[in-house]
C-alpha atoms as a PDB file:
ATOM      1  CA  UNK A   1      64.643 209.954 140.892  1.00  0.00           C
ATOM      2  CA  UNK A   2      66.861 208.817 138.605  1.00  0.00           C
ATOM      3  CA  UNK A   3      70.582 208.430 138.412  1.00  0.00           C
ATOM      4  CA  UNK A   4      72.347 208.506 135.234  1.00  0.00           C
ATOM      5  CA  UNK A   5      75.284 206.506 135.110  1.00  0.00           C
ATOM      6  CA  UNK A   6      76.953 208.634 132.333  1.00  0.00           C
ATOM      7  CA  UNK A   7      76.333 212.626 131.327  1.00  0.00           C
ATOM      8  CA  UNK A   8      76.490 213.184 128.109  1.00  0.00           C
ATOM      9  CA  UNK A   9      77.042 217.459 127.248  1.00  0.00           C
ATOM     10  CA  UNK A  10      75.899 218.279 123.468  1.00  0.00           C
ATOM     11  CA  UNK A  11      74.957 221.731 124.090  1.00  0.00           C
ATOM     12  CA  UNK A  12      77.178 222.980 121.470  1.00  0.00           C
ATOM     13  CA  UNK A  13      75.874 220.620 119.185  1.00  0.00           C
ATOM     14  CA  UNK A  14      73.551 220.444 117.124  1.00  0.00           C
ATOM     15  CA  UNK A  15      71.641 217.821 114.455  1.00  0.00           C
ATOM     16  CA  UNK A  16      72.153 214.329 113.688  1.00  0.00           C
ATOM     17  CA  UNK A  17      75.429 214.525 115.800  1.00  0.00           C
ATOM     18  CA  UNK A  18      73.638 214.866 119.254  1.00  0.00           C
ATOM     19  CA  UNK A  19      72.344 211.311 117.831  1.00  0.00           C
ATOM     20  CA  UNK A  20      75.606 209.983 116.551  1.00  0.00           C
ATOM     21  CA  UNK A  21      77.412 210.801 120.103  1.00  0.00           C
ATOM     22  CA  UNK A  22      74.692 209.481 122.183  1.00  0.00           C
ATOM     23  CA  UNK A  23      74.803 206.070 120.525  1.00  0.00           C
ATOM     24  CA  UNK A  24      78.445 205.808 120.679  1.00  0.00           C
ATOM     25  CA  UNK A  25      78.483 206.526 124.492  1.00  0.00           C
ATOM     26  CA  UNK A  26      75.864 203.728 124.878  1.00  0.00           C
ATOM     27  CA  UNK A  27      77.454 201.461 122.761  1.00  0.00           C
ATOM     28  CA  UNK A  28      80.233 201.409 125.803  1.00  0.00           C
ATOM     29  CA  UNK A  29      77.873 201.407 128.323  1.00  0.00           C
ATOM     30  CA  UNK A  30      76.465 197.969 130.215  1.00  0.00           C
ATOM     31  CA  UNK A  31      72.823 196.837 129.485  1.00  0.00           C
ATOM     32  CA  UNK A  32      70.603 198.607 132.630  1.00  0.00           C
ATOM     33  CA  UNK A  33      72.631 201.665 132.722  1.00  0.00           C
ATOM     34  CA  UNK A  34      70.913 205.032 132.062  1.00  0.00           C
ATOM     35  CA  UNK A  35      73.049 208.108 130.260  1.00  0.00           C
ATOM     36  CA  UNK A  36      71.479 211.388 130.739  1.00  0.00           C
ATOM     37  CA  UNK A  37      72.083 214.024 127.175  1.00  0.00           C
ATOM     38  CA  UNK A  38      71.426 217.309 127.830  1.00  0.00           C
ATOM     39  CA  UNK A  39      71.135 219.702 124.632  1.00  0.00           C
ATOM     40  CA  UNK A  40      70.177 223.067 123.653  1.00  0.00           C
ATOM     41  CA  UNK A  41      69.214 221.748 119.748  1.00  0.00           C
ATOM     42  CA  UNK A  42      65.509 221.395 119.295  1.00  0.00           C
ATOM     43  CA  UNK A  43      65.387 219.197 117.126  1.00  0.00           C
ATOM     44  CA  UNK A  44      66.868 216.052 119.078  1.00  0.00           C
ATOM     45  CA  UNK A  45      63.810 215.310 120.317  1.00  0.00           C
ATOM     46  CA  UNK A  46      63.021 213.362 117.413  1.00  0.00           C
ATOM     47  CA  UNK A  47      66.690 211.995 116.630  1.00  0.00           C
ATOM     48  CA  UNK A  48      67.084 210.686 120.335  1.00  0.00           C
ATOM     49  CA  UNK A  49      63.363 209.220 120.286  1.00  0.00           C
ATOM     50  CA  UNK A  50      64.113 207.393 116.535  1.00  0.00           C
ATOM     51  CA  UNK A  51      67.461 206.465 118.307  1.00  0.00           C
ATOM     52  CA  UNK A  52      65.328 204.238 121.255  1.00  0.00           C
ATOM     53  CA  UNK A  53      63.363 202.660 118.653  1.00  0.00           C
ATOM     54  CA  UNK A  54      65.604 202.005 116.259  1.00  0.00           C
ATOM     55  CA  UNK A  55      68.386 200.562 118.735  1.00  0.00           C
ATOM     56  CA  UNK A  56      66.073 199.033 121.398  1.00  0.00           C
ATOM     57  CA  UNK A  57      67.036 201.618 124.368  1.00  0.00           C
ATOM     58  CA  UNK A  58      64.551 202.985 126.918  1.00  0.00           C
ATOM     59  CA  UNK A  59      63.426 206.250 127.126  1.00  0.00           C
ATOM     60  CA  UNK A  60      62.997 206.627 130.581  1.00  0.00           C
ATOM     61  CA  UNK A  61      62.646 210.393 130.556  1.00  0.00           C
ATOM     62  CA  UNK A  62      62.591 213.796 128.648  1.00  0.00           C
ATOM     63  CA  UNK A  63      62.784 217.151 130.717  1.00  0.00           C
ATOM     64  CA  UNK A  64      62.793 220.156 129.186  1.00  0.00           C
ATOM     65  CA  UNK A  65      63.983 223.591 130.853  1.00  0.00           C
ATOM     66  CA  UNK A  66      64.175 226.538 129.293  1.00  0.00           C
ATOM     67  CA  UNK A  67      66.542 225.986 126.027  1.00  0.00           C
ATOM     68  CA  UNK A  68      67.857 222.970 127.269  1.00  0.00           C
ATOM     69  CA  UNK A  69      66.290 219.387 127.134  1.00  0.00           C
ATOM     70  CA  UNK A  70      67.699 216.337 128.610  1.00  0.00           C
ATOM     71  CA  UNK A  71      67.123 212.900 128.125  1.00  0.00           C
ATOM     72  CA  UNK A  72      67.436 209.962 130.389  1.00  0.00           C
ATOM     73  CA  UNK A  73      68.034 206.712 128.016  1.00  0.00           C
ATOM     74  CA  UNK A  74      68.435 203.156 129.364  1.00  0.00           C
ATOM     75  CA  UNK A  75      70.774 201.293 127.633  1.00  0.00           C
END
Protein backbone atom coordinates (compact mmCIF):
# COMPACT_ATOMS: atom_id res chain seq x y z
CA UNK A 1 0.00 0.00 0.00
CA UNK A 2 0.79 3.22 -0.66
CA UNK A 3 1.35 6.33 1.34
CA UNK A 4 0.76 9.64 -0.05
CA UNK A 5 2.86 12.20 1.23
CA UNK A 6 0.33 15.04 0.48
CA UNK A 7 -3.81 14.86 0.09
CA UNK A 8 -4.97 16.87 -2.21
CA UNK A 9 -9.30 17.52 -1.74
CA UNK A 10 -10.90 18.81 -5.20
CA UNK A 11 -14.22 17.43 -4.63
CA UNK A 12 -15.82 20.68 -5.09
CA UNK A 13 -14.03 21.18 -8.10
CA UNK A 14 -14.40 20.57 -11.13
CA UNK A 15 -12.46 20.83 -14.85
CA UNK A 16 -9.17 21.95 -15.80
CA UNK A 17 -8.76 23.29 -12.16
CA UNK A 18 -8.52 19.77 -10.48
CA UNK A 19 -5.39 19.84 -13.04
CA UNK A 20 -4.15 23.31 -12.34
CA UNK A 21 -4.15 22.57 -8.34
CA UNK A 22 -2.61 19.25 -8.60
CA UNK A 23 0.41 20.57 -10.47
CA UNK A 24 0.91 23.41 -8.22
CA UNK A 25 0.95 21.10 -5.10
CA UNK A 26 3.61 18.98 -6.90
CA UNK A 27 5.51 21.68 -8.03
CA UNK A 28 6.32 22.09 -4.00
CA UNK A 29 6.68 18.69 -3.46
CA UNK A 30 10.33 16.69 -3.49
CA UNK A 31 11.09 14.30 -6.46
CA UNK A 32 9.84 10.52 -5.01
CA UNK A 33 6.98 11.86 -3.14
CA UNK A 34 3.46 10.64 -4.04
CA UNK A 35 0.22 13.20 -3.57
CA UNK A 36 -2.99 11.43 -3.52
CA UNK A 37 -6.23 13.85 -5.42
CA UNK A 38 -9.36 12.70 -4.68
CA UNK A 39 -12.35 14.20 -6.88
CA UNK A 40 -15.89 13.78 -7.58
CA UNK A 41 -15.41 15.44 -11.44
CA UNK A 42 -15.37 12.78 -14.08
CA UNK A 43 -13.65 14.14 -16.26
CA UNK A 44 -10.11 14.38 -14.46
CA UNK A 45 -9.31 11.26 -15.47
CA UNK A 46 -8.02 12.51 -18.57
CA UNK A 47 -6.62 16.00 -17.24
CA UNK A 48 -4.59 14.19 -14.37
CA UNK A 49 -3.38 11.36 -16.92
CA UNK A 50 -2.28 14.33 -19.73
CA UNK A 51 -0.84 16.01 -16.53
CA UNK A 52 1.80 12.71 -15.94
CA UNK A 53 2.72 12.81 -19.44
CA UNK A 54 3.02 16.08 -20.08
CA UNK A 55 5.08 16.92 -16.76
CA UNK A 56 6.96 13.59 -16.37
CA UNK A 57 5.07 12.40 -13.00
CA UNK A 58 4.09 8.79 -12.24
CA UNK A 59 0.86 7.53 -12.13
CA UNK A 60 1.15 5.10 -9.63
CA UNK A 61 -2.57 4.56 -9.15
CA UNK A 62 -6.27 5.41 -10.01
CA UNK A 63 -9.14 4.08 -7.65
CA UNK A 64 -12.38 4.79 -8.26
CA UNK A 65 -15.35 4.49 -5.60
CA UNK A 66 -18.53 5.37 -6.13
CA UNK A 67 -18.49 9.25 -7.36
CA UNK A 68 -15.22 9.77 -6.18
CA UNK A 69 -11.83 8.86 -7.91
CA UNK A 70 -8.47 9.33 -6.49
CA UNK A 71 -5.24 9.40 -7.87
CA UNK A 72 -1.90 8.51 -6.49
CA UNK A 73 0.85 10.64 -8.59
CA UNK A 74 4.62 10.41 -7.98
CA UNK A 75 6.24 13.45 -8.28
Amino acid sequence: MIIPDKTLDVQGVAGLRVRTLALETLGSMERGQVLKVITADKDSRKGIASLCRDQGFVLLDEVLDGPLHAFLIQR
